[in-house]
C-alpha atoms as a PDB file:
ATOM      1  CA  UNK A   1     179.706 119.076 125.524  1.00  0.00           C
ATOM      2  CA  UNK A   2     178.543 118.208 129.233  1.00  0.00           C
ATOM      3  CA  UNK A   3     175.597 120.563 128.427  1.00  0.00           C
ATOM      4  CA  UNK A   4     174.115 119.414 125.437  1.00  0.00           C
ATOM      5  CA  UNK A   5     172.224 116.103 125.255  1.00  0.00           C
ATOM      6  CA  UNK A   6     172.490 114.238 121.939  1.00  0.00           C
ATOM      7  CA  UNK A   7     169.097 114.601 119.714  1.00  0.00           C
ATOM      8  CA  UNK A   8     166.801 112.002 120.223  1.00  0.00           C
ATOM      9  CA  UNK A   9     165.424 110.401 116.810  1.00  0.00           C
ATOM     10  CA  UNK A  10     162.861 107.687 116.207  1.00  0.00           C
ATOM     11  CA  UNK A  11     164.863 104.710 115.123  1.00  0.00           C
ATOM     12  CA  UNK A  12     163.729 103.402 111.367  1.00  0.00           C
ATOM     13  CA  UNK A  13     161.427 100.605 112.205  1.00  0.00           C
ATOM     14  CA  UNK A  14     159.879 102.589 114.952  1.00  0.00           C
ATOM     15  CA  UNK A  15     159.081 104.802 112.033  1.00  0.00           C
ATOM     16  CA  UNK A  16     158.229 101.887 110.059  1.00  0.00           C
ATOM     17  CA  UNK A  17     155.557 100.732 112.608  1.00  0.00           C
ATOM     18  CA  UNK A  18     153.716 104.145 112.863  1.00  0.00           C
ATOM     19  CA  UNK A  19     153.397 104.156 109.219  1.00  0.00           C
ATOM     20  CA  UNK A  20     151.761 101.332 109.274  1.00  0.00           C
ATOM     21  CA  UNK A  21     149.692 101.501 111.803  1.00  0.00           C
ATOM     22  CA  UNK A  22     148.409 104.974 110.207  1.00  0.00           C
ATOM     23  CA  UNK A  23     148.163 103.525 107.060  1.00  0.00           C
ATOM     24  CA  UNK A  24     145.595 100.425 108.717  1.00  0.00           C
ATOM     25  CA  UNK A  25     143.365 102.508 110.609  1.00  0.00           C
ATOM     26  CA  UNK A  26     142.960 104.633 107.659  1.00  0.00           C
ATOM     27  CA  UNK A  27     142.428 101.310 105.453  1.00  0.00           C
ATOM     28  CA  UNK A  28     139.838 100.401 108.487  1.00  0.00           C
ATOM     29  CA  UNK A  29     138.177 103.432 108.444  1.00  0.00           C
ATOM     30  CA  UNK A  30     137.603 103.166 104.368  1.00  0.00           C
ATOM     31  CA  UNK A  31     136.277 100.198 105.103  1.00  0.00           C
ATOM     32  CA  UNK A  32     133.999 100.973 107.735  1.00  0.00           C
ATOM     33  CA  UNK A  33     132.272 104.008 105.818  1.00  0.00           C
ATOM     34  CA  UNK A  34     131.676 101.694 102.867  1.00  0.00           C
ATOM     35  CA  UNK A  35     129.950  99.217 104.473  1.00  0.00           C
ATOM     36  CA  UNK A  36     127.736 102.254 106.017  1.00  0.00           C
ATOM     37  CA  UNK A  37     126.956 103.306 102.786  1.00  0.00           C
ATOM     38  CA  UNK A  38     126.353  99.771 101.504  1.00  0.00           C
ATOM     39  CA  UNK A  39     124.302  99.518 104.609  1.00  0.00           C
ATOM     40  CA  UNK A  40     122.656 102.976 103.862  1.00  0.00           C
ATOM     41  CA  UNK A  41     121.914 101.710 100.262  1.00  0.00           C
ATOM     42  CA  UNK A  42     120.228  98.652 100.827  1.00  0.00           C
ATOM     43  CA  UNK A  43     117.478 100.679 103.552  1.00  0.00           C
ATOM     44  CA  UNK A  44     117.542 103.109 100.408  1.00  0.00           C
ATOM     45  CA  UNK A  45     115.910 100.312  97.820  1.00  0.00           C
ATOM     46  CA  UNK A  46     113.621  99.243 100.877  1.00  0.00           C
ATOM     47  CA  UNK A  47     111.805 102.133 101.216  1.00  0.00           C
ATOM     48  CA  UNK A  48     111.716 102.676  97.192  1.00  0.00           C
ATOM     49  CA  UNK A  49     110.390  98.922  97.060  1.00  0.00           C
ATOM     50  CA  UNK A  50     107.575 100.462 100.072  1.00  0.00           C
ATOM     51  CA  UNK A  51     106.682 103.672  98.083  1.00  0.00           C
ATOM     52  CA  UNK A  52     106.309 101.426  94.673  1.00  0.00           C
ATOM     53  CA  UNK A  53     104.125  98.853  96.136  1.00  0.00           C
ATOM     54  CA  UNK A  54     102.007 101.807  97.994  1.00  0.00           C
ATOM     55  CA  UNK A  55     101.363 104.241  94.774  1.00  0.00           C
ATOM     56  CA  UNK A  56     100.718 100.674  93.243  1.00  0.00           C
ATOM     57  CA  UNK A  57      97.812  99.872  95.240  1.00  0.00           C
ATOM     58  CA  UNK A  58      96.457 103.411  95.569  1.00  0.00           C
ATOM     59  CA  UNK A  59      96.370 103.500  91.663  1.00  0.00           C
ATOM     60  CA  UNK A  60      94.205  99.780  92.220  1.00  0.00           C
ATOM     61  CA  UNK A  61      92.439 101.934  94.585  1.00  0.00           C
ATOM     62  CA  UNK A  62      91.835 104.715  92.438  1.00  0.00           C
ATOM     63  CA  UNK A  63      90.657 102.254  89.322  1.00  0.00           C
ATOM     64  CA  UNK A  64      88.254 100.589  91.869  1.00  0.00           C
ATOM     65  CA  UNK A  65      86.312 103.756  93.166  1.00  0.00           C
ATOM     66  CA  UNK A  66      86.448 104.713  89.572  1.00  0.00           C
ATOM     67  CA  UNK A  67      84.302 101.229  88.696  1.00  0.00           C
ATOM     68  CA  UNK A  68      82.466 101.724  91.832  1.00  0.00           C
ATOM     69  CA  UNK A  69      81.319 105.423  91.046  1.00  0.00           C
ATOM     70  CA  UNK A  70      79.330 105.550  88.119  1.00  0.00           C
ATOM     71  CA  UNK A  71      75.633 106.380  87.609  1.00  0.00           C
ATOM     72  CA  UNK A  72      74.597 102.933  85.622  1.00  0.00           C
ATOM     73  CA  UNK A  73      76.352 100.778  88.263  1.00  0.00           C
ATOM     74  CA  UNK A  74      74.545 103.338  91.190  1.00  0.00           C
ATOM     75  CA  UNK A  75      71.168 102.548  89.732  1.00  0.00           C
ATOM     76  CA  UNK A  76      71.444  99.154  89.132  1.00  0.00           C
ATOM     77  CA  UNK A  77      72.445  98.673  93.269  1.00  0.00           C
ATOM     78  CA  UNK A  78      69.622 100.719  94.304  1.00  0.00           C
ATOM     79  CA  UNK A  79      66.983  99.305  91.967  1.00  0.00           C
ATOM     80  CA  UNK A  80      67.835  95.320  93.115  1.00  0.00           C
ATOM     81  CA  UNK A  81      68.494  95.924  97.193  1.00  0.00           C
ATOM     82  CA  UNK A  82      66.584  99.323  97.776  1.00  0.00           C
ATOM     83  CA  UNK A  83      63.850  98.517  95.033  1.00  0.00           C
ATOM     84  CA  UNK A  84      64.198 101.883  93.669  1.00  0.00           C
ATOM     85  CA  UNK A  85      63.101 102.534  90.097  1.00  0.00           C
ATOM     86  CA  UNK A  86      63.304 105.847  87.357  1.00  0.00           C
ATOM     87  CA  UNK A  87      60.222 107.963  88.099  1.00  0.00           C
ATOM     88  CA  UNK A  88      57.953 108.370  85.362  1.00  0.00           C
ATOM     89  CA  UNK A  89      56.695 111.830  84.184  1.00  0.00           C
ATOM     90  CA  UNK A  90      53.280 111.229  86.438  1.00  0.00           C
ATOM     91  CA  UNK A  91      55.787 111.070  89.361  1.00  0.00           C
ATOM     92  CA  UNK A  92      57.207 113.735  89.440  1.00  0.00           C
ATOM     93  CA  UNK A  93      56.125 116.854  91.640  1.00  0.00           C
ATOM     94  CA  UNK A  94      58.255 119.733  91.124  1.00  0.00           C
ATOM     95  CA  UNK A  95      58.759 121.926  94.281  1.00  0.00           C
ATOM     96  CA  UNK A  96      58.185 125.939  94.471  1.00  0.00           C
ATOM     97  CA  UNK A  97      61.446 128.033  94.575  1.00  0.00           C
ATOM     98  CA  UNK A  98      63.960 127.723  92.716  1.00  0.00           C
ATOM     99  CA  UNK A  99      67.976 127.689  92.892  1.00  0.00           C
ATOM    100  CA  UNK A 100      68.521 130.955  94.828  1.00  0.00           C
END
């Protein structure tokens, strides 16, 4: 018996304490990843806010080069600050050539 050494076991609260401590990283680490994705969520409904208030105003945009552009509006402008008018018929010159 001088040659064998008695097996060496973990006593039960050693056991005990390594279970736990396993068990509260783990917990930790839970923890930790759901705050990233909480974290990850809220930058998620920031940038949605961004894109919504940008296609917002580039549909305002849209509607106001839509009022802007239009032939009635055009004339109107360029008859009060350019004193431009409609030419009569005697105005007119028509020019040789044609679409080629």
């Amino acid at each position: 018996m001088r040659g064998r050494h008695p097996r060496r076991t973990f006593p039960a609260s050693g056991m005990l304490v390594l279970g736990f401590s396993g068990l509260l990283s783990a917990l930790s680490y839970v923890t930790w990843r759901q705050s990233r994705a909480f974290e990850a969520l809220a930058e998620l409904d920031g940038v949605e806010h961004s894109i919504s208030l940008a296609e917002s105003e580039r549909a305002d945009l849209v509607r106001r080069i839509q009022s802007l552009d239009n032939r009635p509006r055009i004339s109107a402008f360029a008859q009060e600050l350019l004193g431009m008018h409609h030419p009569q018929a005697s105005e007119m010159r028509l020019l040789p050539g044609g679409p080629r």
